[in-house]
Protein backbone atom coordinates (compact mmCIF):
# COMPACT_ATOMS: atom_id res chain seq x y z
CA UNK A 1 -6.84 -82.47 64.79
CA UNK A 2 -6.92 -84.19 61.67
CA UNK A 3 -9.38 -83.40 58.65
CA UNK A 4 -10.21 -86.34 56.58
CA UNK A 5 -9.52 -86.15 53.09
CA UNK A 6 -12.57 -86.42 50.18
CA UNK A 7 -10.13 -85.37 47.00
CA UNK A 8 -10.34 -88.20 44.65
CA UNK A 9 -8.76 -88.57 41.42
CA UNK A 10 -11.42 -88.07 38.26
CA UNK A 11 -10.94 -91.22 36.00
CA UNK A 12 -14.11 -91.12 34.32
CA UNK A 13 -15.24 -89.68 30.59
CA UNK A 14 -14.41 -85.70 30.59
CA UNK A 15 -17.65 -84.31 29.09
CA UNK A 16 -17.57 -81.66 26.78
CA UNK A 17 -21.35 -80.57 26.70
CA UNK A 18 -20.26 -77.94 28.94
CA UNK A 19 -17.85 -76.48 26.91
CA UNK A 20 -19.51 -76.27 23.63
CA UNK A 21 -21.94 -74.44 24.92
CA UNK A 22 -20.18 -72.15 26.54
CA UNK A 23 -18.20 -71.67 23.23
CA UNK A 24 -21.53 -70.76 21.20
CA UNK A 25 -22.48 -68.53 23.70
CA UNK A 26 -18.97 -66.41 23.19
CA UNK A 27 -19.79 -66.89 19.30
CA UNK A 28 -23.05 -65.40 19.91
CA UNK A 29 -21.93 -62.23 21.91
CA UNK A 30 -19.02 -61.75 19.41
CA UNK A 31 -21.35 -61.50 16.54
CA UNK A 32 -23.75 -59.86 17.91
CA UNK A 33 -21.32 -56.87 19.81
CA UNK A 34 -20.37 -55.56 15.88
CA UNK A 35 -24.58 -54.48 16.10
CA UNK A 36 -24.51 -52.89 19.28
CA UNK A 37 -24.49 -48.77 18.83
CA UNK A 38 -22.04 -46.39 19.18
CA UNK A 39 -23.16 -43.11 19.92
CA UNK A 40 -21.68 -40.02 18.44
CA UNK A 41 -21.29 -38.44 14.81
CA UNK A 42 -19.33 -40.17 11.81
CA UNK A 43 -16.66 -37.84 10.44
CA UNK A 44 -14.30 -38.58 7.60
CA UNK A 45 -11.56 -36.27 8.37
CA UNK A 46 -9.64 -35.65 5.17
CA UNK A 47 -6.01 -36.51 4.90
CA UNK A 48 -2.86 -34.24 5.15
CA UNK A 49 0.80 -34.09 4.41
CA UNK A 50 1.58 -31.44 6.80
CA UNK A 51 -0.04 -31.06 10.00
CA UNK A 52 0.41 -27.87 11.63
CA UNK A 53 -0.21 -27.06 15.13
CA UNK A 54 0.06 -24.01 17.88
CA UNK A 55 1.37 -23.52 21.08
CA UNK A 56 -1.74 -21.57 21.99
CA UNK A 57 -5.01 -22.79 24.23
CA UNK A 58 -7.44 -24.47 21.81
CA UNK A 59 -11.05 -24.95 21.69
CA UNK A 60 -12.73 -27.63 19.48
CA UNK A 61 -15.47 -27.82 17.01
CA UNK A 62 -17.12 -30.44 15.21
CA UNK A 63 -18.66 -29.97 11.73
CA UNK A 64 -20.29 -32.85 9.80
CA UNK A 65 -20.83 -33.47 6.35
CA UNK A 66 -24.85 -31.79 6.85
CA UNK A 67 -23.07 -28.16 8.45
CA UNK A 68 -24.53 -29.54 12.05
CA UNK A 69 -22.07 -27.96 14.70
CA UNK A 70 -21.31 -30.16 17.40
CA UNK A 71 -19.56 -28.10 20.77
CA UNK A 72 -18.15 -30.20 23.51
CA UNK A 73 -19.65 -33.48 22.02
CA UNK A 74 -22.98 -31.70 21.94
CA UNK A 75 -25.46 -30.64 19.10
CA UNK A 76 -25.49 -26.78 19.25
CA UNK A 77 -26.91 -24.07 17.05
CA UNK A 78 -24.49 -21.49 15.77
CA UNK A 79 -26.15 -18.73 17.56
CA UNK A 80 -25.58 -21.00 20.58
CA UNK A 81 -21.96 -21.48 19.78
CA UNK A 82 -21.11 -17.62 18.87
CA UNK A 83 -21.75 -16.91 22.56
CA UNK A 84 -19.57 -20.39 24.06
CA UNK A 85 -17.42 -19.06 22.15
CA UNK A 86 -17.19 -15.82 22.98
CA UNK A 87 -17.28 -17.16 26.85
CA UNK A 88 -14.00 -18.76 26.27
CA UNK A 89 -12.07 -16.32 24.74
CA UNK A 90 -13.23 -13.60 27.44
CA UNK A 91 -12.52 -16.95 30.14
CA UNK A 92 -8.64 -17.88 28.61
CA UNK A 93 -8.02 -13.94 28.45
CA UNK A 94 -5.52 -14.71 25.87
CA UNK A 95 -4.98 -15.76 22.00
CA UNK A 96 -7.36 -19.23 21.21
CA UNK A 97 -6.96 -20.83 18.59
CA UNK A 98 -9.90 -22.66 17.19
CA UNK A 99 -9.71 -26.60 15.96
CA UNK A 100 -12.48 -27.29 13.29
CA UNK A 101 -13.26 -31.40 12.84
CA UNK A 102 -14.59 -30.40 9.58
CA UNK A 103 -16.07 -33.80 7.53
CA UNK A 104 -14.67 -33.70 4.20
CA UNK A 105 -17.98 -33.26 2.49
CA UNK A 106 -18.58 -30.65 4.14
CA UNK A 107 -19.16 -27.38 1.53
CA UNK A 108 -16.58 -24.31 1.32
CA UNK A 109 -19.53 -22.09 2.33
CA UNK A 110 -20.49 -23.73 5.33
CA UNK A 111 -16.68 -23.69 6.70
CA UNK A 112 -16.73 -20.10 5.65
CA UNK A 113 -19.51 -19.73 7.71
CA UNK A 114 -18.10 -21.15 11.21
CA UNK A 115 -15.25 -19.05 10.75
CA UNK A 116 -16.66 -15.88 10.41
CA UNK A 117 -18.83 -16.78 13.52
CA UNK A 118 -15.38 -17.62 15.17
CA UNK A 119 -13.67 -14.28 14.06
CA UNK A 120 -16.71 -12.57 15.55
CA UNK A 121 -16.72 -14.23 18.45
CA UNK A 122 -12.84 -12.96 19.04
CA UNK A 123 -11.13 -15.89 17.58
CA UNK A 124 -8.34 -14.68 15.37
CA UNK A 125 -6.54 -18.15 14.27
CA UNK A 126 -8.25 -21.69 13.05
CA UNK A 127 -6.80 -24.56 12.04
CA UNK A 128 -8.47 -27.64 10.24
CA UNK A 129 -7.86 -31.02 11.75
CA UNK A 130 -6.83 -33.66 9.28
CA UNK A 131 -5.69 -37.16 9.65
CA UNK A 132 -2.16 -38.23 9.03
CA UNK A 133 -1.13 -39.99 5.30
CA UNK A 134 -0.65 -43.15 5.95
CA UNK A 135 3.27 -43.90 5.04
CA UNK A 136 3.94 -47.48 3.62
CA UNK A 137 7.42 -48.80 3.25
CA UNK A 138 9.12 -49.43 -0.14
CA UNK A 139 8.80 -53.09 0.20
CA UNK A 140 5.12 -52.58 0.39
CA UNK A 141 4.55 -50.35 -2.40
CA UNK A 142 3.28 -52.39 -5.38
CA UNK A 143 6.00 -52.11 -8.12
CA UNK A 144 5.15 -49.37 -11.23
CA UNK A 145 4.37 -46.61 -8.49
């Protein structure tokens, strides 16, 4: 049995009305996707030569720039977090080490703070998360430096 065959070859006027509009349609999401919001808490991590690390379970906290403590991606109140803590130590049954995403702003007394609630809590070593420097190549640095 033999189908007949429709398929003719276009030889008219491509139009292009289509298209454009389909291209200011991807201009409009593109612009507006830079206003859409992103959930979760700006820190500016300060930058570091040497990063040291630990071979030992960690457990992470957040600090930003205000002294608001953030635990597992969640607003907490240090009262709050003394006792997570203190759950985790008593749950890893071993040496934690704590890793504080302290904002740079943030104050010396407010640090000094979260680590005295982490030494209560059992935590005996804390480290302070920076970012890496950012190494440029000699051809890149401007000439005088």
């Amino acid at each position: 049995m033999r189908l007949p065959r429709n398929a003719r070859i276009f030889r008219g006027q491509l139009d292009f009305t289509p298209f454009a509009s389909m291209f200011f349609v991807l201009v409009i999401f593109l612009m507006l996707g830079g206003l859409v919001y992103t959930p979760g808490v700006r820190l500016q991590l300060p930058v570091a030569d040497d990063l040291p690390g630990t071979d030992q379970p960690t457990i992470t906290v957040a600090v930003d720039a205000n002294g608001r403590l953030f635990f597992r991606n969640q607003p907490i109140e240090a009262a709050q977090l003394q006792s997570h803590l203190r759950q985790e130590v008593e749950r890893v049954g071993e040496s934690l080490t704590l890793i504080v995403q302290a904002d740079k702003e943030l104050t010396q007394g407010k640090l000094e703070q979260l680590l005295s609630l982490a030494r209560d809590a059992g935590i005996q070593e804390a480290l302070l998360a920076r970012l890496p420097r950012l190494v440029t190549s000699p051809a890149e640095t401007p000439p005088g430096e």
